[in-house]
Protein backbone atom coordinates (compact mmCIF):
# COMPACT_ATOMS: atom_id res chain seq x y z
CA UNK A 1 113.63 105.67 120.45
CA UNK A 2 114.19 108.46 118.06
CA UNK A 3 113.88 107.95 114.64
CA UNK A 4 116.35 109.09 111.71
CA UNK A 5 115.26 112.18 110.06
CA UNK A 6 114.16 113.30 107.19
CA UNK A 7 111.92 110.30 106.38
CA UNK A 8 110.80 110.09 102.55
CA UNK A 9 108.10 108.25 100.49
CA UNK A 10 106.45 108.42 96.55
CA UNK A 11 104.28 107.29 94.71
CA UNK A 12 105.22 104.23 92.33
CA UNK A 13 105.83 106.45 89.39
CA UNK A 14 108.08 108.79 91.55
CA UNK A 15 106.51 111.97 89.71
CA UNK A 16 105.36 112.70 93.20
CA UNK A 17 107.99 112.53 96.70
CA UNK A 18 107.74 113.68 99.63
CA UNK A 19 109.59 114.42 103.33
CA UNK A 20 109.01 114.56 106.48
CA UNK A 21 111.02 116.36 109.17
CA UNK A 22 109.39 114.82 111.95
CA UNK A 23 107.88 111.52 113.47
CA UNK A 24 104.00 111.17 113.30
CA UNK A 25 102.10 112.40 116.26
CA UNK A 26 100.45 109.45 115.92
CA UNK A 27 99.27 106.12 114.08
CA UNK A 28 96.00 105.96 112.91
CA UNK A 29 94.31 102.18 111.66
CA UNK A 30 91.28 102.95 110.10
CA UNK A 31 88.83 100.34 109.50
CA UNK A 32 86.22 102.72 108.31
CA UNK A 33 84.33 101.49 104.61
CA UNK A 34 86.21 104.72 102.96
CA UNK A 35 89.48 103.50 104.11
CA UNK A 36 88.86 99.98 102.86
CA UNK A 37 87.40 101.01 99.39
CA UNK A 38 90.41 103.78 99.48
CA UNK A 39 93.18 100.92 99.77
CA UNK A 40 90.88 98.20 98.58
CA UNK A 41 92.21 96.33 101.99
CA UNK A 42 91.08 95.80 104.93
CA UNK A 43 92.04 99.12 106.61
CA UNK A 44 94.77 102.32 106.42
CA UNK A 45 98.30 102.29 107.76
CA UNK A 46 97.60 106.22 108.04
CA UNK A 47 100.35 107.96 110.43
CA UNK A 48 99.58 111.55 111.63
CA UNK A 49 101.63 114.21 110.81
CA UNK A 50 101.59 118.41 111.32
CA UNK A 51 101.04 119.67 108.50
CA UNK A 52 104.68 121.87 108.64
CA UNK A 53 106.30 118.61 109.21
CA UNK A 54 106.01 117.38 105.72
CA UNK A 55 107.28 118.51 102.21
CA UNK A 56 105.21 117.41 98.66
CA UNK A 57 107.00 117.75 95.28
CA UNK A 58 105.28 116.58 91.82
CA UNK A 59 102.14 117.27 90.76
CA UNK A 60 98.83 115.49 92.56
CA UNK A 61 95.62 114.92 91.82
CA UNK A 62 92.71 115.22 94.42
CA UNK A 63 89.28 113.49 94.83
CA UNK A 64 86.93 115.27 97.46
CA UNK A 65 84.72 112.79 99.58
CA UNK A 66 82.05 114.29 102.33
CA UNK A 67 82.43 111.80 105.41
CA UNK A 68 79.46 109.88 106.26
CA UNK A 69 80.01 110.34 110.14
CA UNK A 70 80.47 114.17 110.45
CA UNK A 71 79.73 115.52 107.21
CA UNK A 72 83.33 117.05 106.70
CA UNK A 73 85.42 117.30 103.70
CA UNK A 74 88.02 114.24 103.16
CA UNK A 75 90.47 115.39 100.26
CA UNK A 76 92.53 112.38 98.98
CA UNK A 77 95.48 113.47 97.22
CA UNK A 78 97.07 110.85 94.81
CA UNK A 79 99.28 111.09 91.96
CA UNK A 80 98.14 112.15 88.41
CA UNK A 81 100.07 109.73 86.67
CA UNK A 82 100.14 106.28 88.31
CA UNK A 83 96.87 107.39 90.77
CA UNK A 84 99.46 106.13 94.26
CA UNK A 85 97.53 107.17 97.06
CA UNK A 86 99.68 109.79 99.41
CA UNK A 87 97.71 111.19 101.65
CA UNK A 88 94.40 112.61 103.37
CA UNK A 89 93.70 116.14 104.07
CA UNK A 90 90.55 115.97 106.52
CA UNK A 91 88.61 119.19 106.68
CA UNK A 92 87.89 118.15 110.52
CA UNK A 93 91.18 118.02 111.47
CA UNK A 94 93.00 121.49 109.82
CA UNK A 95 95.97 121.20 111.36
CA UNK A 96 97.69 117.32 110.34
CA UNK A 97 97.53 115.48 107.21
CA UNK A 98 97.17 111.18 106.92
CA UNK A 99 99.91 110.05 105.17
CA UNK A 100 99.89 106.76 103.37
CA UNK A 101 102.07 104.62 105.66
CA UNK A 102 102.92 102.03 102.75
CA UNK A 103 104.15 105.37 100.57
CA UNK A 104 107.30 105.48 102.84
CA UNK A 105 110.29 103.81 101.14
CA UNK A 106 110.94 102.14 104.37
CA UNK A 107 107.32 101.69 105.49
CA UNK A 108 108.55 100.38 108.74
CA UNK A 109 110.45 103.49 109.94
CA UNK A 110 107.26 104.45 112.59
CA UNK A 111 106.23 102.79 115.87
CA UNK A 112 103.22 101.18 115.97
CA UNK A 113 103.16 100.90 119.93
CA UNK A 114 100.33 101.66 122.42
CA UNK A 115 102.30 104.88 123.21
CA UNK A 116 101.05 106.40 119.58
CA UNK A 117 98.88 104.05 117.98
CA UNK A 118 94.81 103.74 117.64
CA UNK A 119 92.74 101.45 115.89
CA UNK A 120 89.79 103.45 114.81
CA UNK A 121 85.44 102.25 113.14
CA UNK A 122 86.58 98.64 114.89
CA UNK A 123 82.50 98.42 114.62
CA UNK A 124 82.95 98.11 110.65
CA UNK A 125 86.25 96.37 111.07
CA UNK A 126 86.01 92.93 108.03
CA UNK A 127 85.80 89.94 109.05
CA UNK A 128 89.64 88.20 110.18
CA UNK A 129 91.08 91.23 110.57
CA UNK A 130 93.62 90.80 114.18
CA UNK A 131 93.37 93.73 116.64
CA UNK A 132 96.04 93.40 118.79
CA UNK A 133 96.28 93.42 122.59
CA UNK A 134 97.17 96.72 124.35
CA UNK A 135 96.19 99.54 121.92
CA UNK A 136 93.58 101.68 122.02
CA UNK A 137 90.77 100.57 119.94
CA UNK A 138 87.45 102.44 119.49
CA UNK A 139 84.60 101.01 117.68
CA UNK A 140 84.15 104.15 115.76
CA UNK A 141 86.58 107.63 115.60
CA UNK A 142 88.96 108.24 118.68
CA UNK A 143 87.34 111.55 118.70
CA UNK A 144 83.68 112.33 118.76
CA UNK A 145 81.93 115.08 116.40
CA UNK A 146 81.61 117.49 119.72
CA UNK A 147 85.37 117.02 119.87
CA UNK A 148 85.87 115.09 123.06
CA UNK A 149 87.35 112.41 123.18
CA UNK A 150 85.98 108.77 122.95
CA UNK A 151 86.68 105.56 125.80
CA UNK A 152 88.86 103.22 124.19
CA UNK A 153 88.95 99.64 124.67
CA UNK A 154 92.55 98.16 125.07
CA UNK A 155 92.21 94.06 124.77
CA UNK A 156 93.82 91.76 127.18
CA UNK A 157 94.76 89.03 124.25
CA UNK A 158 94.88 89.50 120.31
CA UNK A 159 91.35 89.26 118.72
CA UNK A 160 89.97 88.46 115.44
CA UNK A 161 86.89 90.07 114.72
C-alpha cells in the first residue's frame, strides 16, 4: 500500500522538523546496548531512509559514538534545545540515515511487515522484550563487517526472550 507523501516529524520543542519524500527502505529494531541507552528503552523504532529522501530544518546538535562491533562512526543528531533524538548518521552505511520512528507526528505512518522489517543484536535483546513471528531477526547486525549479508531467523510463533 502506498503511503501519503511528504511524511513529517520534530523534535518536542519543534526548533527542529523535518520531511521525508519517500517511504523507508526499510525498518530497522535495534536491540543493540547503544540503542537502549540512546532511547533509554528497550530498543529503536529506527526506519531507513536515503539520505535525498529527507529534509532537516532547525538547528541540531550531534554526539559522535565509535561502534563497538565495527569500529565505525555513529553520529546522533538531536536537538540543541530540548536534546529530542532525530536521527543516526552511521559512518558504515554513507548512503541512508536512521530516523527516530517515534519523531514522526504520526509515528504509525510506516509498515512494520516482514516485507521491510528486521529485528537486529536479538543476542543483547532485554529480558520480556516480544519478537514477533515472521520477521527477520538476527542475533546481531543484518549485515556483517565484510558486508555480506547475515542468515536470519524468522520464528514460527511470537517469543519473549
Amino acid at each position: 500500500m502506498k503511503m501519503k507523501m511528504p511524511q513529517s516529524g520534530g523534535c518536542l520543542c519543534g526548533s527542529v522538523r523535518y520531511s521525508v519524500s519517500a517511504e523507508p527502505v526499510r525498518v530497522t529494531m535495534c536491540h543493540c546496548t547503544f540503542c537502549q541507552k540512546t532511547t533509554g528503552s528497550a530498543y529503536l523504532v529506527e526506519p531507513i531512509f536515503r539520505k535525498q529522501d529527507v529534509s532537516f530544518s532547525g538547528a541540531m546538535r550531534t554526539f559522535v559514538h565509535r561502534s563497538d562491533g565495527s569500529g565505525k562512526k555513529v553520529t546522533l543528531n538531536f536537538c540543541g534545545t530540548c536534546a529530542t533524538k532525530i536521527y543516526l548518521d552511521l559512518e558504515r552505511f554513507p548512503t541512508i540515515w536512521g530516523l527516530f520512528g517515534g519523531t514522526f507526528d504520526d509515528p504509525n505512518w510506516f509498515d512494520r511487515t516482514s516485507a521491510n522489517c528486521v529485528h537486529i543484536f536479538t543476542g543483547v535483546a532485554q529480558h520480556g522484550v516480544v519478537l514477533p513471528a515472521g520477521i527477520a531477526t538476527f542475533e546481531g547486525h543484518a549485515i556483517r563487517l565484510d558486508g555480506t549479508p547475515a542468515t536470519p531467523t524468522f520464528l514460527a510463533h511470537h517469543t519473549a526472550i
